[in-house]
N, C-alpha and C. Protein backbone atom coordinates (compact mmCIF):
# COMPACT_ATOMS: atom_id res chain seq x y z
N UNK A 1 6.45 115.61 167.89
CA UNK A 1 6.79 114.24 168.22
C UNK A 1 5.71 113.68 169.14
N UNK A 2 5.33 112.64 168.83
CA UNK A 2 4.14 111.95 170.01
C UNK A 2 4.98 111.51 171.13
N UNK A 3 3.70 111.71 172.18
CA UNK A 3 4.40 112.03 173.43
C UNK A 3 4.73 110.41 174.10
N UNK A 4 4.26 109.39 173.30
CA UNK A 4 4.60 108.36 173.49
C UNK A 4 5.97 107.50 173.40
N UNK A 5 6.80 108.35 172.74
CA UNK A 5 8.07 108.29 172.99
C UNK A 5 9.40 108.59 174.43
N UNK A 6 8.33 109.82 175.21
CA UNK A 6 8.95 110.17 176.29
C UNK A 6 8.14 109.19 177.88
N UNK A 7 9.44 109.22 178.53
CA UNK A 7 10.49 109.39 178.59
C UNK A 7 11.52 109.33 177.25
N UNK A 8 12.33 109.48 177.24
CA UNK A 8 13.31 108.71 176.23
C UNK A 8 14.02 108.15 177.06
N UNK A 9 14.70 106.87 176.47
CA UNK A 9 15.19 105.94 177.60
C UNK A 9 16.22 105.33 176.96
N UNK A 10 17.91 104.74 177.11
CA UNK A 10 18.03 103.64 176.68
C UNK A 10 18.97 102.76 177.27
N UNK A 11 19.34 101.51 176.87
CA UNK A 11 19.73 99.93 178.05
C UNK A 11 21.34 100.30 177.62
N UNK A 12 21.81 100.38 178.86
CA UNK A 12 23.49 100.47 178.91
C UNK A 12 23.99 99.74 179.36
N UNK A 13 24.69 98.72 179.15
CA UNK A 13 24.72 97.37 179.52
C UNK A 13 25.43 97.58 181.28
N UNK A 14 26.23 98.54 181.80
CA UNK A 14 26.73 98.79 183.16
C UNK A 14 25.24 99.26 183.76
N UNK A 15 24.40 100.37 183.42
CA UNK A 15 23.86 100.33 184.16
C UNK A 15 22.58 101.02 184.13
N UNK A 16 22.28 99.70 182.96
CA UNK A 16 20.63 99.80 182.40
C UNK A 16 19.98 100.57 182.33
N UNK A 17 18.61 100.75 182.52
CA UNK A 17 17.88 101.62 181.57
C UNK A 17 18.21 103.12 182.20
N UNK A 18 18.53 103.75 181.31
CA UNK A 18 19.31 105.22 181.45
C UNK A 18 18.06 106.72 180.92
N UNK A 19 17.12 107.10 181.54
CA UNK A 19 16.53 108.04 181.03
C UNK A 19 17.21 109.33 180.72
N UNK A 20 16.99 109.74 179.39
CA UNK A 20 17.67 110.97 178.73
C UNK A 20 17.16 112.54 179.30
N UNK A 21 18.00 113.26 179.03
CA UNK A 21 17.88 114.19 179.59
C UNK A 21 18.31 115.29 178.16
N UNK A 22 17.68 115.70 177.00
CA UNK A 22 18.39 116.11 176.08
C UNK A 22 18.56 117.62 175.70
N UNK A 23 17.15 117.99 176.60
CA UNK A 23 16.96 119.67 176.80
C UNK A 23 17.94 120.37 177.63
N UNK A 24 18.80 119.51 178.05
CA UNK A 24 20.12 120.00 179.05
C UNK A 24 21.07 120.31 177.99
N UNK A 25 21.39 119.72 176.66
CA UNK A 25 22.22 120.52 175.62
C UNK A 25 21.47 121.79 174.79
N UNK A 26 20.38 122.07 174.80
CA UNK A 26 19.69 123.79 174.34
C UNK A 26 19.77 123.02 173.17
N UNK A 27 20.22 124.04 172.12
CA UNK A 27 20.45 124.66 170.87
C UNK A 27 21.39 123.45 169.78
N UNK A 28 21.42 122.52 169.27
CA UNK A 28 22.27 121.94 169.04
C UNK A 28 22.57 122.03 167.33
N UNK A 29 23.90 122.30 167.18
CA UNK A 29 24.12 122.65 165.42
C UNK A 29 24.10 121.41 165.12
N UNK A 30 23.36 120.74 164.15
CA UNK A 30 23.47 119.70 163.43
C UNK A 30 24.61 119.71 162.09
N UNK A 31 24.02 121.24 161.50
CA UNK A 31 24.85 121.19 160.35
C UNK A 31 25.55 122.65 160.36
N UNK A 32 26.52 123.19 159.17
CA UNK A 32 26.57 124.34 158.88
C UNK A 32 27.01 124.38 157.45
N UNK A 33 27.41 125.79 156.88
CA UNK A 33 28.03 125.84 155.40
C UNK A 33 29.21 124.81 155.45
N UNK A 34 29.91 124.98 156.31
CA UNK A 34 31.52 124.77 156.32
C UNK A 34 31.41 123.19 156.47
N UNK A 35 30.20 122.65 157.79
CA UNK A 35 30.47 121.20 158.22
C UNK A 35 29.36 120.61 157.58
N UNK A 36 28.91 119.65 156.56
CA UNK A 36 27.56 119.35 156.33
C UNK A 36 26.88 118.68 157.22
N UNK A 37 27.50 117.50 158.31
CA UNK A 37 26.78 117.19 159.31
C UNK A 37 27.68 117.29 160.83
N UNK A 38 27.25 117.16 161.55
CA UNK A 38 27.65 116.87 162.95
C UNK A 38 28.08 115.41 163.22
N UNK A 39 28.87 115.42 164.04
CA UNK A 39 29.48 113.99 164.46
C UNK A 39 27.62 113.38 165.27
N UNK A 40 26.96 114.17 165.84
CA UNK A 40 26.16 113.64 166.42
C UNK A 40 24.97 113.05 165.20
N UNK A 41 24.62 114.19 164.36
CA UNK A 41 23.87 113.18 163.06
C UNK A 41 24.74 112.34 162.55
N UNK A 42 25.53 112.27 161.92
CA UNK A 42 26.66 111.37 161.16
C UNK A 42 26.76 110.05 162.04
N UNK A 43 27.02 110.29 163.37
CA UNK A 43 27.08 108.85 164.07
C UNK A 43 25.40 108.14 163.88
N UNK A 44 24.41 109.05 164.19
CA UNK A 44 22.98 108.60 164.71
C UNK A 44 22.36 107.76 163.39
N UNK A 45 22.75 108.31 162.28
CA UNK A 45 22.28 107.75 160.87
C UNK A 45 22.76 106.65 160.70
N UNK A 46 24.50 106.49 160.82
CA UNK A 46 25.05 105.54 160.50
C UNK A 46 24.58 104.19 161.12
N UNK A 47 24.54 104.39 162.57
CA UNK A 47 24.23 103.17 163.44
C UNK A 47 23.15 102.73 162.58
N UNK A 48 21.89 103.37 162.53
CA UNK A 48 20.51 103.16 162.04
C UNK A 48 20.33 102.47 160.62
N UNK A 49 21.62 103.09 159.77
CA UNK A 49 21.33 102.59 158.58
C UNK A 49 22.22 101.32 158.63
N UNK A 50 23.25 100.82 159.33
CA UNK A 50 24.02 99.95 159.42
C UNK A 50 22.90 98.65 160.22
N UNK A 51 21.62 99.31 161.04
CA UNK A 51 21.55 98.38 161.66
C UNK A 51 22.05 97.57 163.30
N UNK A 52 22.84 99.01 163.38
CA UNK A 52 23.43 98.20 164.55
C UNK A 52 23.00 98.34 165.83
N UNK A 53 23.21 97.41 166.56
CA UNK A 53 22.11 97.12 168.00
C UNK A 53 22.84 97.07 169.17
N UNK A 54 24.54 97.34 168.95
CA UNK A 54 25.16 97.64 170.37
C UNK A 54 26.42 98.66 169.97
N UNK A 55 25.93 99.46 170.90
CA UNK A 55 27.16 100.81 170.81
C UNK A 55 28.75 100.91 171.41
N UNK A 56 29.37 100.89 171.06
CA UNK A 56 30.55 100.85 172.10
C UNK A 56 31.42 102.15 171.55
N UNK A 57 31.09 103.22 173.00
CA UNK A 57 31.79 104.08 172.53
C UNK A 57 32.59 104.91 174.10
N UNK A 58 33.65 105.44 173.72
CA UNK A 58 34.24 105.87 174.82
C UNK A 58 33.67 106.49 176.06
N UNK A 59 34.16 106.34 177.60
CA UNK A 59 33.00 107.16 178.30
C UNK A 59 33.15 108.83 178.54
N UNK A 60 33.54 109.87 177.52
CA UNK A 60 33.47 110.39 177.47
C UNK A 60 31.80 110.82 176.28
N UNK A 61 31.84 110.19 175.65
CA UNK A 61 30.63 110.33 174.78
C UNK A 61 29.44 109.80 175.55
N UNK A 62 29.45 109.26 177.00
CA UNK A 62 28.12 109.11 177.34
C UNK A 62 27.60 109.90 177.43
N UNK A 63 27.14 111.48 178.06
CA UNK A 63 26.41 112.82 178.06
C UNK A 63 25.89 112.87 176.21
N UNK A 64 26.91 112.62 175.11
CA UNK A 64 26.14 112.77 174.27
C UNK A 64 25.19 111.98 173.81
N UNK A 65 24.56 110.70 174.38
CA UNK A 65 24.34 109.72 174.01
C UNK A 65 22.49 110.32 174.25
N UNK A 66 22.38 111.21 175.10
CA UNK A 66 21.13 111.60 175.27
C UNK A 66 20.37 112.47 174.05
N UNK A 67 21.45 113.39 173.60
CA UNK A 67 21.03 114.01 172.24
C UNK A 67 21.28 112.92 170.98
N UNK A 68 21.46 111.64 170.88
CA UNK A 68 21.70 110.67 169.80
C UNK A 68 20.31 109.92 170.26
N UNK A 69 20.03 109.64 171.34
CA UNK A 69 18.47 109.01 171.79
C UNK A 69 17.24 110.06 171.24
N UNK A 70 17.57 111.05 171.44
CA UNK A 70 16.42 112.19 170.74
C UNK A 70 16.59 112.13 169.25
N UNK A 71 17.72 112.27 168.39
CA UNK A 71 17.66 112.32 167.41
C UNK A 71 17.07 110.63 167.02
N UNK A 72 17.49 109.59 167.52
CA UNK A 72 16.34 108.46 166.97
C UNK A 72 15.07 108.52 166.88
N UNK A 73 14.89 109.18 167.77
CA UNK A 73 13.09 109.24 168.17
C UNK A 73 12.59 110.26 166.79
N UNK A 74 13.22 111.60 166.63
CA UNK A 74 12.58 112.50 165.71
C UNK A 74 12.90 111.72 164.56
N UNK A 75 13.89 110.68 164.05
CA UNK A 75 13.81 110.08 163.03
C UNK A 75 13.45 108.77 162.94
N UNK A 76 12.60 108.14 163.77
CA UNK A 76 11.95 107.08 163.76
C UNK A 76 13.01 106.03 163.59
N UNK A 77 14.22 105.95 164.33
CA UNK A 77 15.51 105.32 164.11
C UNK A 77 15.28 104.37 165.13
N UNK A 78 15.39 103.06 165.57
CA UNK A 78 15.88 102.15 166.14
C UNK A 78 16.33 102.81 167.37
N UNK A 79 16.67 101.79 168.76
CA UNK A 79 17.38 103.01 169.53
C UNK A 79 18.12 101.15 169.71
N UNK A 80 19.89 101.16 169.59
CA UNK A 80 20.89 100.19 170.22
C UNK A 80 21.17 100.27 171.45
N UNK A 81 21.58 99.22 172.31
CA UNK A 81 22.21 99.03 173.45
C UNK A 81 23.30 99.81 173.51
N UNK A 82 23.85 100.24 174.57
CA UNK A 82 25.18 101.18 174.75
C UNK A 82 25.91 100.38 175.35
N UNK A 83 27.23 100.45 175.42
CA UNK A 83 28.19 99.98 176.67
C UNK A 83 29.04 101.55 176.10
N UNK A 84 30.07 101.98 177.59
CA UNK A 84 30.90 103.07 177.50
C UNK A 84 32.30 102.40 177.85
N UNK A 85 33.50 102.72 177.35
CA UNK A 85 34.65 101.97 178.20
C UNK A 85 35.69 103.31 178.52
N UNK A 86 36.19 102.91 179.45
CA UNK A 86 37.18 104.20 179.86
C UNK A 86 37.99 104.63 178.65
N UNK A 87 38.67 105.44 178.96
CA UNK A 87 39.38 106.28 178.05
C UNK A 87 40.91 106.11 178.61
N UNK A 88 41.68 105.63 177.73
CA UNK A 88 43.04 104.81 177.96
C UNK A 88 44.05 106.92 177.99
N UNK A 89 44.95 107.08 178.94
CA UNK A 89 45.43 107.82 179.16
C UNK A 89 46.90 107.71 179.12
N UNK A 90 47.62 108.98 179.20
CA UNK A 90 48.86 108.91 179.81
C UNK A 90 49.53 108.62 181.00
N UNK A 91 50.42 108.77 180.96
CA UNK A 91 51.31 108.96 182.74
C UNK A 91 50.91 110.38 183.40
N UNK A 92 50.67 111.03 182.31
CA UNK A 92 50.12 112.37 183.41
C UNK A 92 48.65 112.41 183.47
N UNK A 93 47.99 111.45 183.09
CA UNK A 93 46.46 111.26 183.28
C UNK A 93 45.71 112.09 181.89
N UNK A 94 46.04 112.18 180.67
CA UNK A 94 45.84 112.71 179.55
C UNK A 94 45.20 111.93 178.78
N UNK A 95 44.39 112.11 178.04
CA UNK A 95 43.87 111.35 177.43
C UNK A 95 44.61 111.13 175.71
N UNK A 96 44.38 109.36 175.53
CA UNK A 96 45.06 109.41 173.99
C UNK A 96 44.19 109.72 173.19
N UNK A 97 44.82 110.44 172.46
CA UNK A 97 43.78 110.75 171.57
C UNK A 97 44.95 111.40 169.96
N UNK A 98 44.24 110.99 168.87
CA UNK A 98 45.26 111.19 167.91
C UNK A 98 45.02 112.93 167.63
N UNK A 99 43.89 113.93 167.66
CA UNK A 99 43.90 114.99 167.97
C UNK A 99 45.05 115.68 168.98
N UNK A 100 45.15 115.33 170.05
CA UNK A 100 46.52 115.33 170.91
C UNK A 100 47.55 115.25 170.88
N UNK A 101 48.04 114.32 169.54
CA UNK A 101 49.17 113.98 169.32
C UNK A 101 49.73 112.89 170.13
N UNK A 102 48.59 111.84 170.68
CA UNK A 102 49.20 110.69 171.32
C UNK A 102 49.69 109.43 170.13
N UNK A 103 50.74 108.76 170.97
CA UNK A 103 51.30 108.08 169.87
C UNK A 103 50.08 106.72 169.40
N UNK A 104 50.45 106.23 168.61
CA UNK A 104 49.43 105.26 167.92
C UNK A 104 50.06 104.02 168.22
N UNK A 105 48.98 102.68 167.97
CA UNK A 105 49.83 101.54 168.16
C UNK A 105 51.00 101.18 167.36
N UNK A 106 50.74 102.04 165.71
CA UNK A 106 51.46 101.66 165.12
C UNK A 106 53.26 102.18 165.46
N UNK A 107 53.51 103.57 166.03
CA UNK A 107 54.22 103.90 166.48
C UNK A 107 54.69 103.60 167.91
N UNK A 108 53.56 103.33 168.73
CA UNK A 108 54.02 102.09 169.67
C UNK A 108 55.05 100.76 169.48
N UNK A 109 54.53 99.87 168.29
CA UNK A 109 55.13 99.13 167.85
C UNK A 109 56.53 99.58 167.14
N UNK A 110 56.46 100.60 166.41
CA UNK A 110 57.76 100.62 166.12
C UNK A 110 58.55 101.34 167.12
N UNK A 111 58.42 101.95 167.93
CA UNK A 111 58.92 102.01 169.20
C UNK A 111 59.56 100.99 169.97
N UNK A 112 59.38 99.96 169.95
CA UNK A 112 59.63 98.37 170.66
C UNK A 112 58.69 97.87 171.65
N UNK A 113 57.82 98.32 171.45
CA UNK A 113 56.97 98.42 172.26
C UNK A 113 56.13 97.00 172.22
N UNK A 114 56.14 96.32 173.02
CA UNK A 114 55.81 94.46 172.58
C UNK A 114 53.85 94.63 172.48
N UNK A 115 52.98 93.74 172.20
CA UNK A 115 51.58 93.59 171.96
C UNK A 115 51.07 93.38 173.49
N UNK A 116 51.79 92.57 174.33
CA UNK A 116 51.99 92.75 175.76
C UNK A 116 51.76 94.09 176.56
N UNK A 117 52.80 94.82 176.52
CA UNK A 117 53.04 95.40 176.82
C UNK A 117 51.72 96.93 176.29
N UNK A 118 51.34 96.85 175.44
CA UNK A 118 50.32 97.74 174.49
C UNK A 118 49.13 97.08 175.99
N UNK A 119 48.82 96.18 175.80
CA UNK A 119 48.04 95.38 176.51
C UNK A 119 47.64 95.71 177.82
N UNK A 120 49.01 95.51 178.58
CA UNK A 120 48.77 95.66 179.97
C UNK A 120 49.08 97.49 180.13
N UNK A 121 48.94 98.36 179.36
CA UNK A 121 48.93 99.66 179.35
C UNK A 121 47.87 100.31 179.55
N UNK A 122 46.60 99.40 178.43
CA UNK A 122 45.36 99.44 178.44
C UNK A 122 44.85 99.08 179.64
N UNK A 123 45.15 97.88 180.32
CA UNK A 123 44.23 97.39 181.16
C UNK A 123 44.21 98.59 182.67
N UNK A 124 45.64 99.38 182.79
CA UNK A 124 46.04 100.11 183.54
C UNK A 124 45.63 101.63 183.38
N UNK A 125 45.69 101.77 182.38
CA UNK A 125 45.46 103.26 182.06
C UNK A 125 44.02 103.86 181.80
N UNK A 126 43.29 103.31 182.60
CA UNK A 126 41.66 104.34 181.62
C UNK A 126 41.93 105.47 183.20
N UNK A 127 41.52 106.82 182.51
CA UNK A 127 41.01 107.83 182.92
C UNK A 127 39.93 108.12 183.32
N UNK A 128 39.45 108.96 183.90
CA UNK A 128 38.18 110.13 184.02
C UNK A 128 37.49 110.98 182.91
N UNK A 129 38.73 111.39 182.10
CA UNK A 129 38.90 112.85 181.63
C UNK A 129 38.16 112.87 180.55
C-alpha cells in the first residue's frame, strides 16, 4: 500500500478527524468455508458500491470503524463521514438487540405500547455497553 495513505484518518461528525489505529485488531478473518464474508468486508463493499458518504452506525461499532478505514484504503474505496449513536438499552442497562431477544417495535406496538412512548424510551435509554 503507498505510504501516502497513512495516517489513515476519518471525519466523525462528534468528533472529527479520528486517526485509525488498525494494527490494534492483529489477524483479522475476512472470510471462511462456513462464512463467505465478514460483516466487516460485507459492510465496507456495500457502503462503496452504494456510494454512500455518511455512516450511521451504533457506538458500539466505532473501534471497528478503524479496520473498515483500512479495508478502504487496500481497496481504493472512498472513505464516508461517520456519526455513532448510543445504543438504546434496557431497565437493567442491556442492550436491545434482536440477537438477545429484545422485544421489537413491532411487538412493542402490539404490546400497547403508544409511538410516544417507543419515543421517549429512546431518547432515555442509550447505554455504554
Amino acid at each position: 500500500m503507498k505510504r501516502s495513505v497513512w495516517p489513515l484518518v476519518y471525519e466523525d461528525l462528534d468528533r472529527g478527524r479520528v486517526v485509525c489505529a488498525p494494527e490494534l485488531f492483529g489477524d483479522v478473518v475476512l472470510a471462511r468455508r462456513d462464512v463467505p464474508a465478514s460483516y466487516h468486508l460485507c459492510v465496507t463493499h456495500d457502503d462503496a458500491m452504494q456510494g454512500v458518504t455518511l455512516v450511521a452506525r451504533g457506538e458500539d461499532l466505532r473501534p471497528a470503524t478503524d479496520l473498515h478505514r483500512l479495508l478502504q484504503a487496500l481497496m481504493g474505496w472512498r472513505t464516508p463521514t461517520y456519526v455513532f449513536h448510543p445504543l438504546l438499552c434496557d431497565a437493567q442497562g442491556r442492550r436491545l438487540s434482536k440477537r438477545d431477544g429484545a422485544a421489537s417495535v413491532r411487538e412493542m406496538r402490539a404490546a400497547g405500547m403508544t409511538p410516544e412512548a417507543v419515543r421517549a424510551m429512546a431518547v432515555f435509554a442509550g447505554c455504554s455497553t
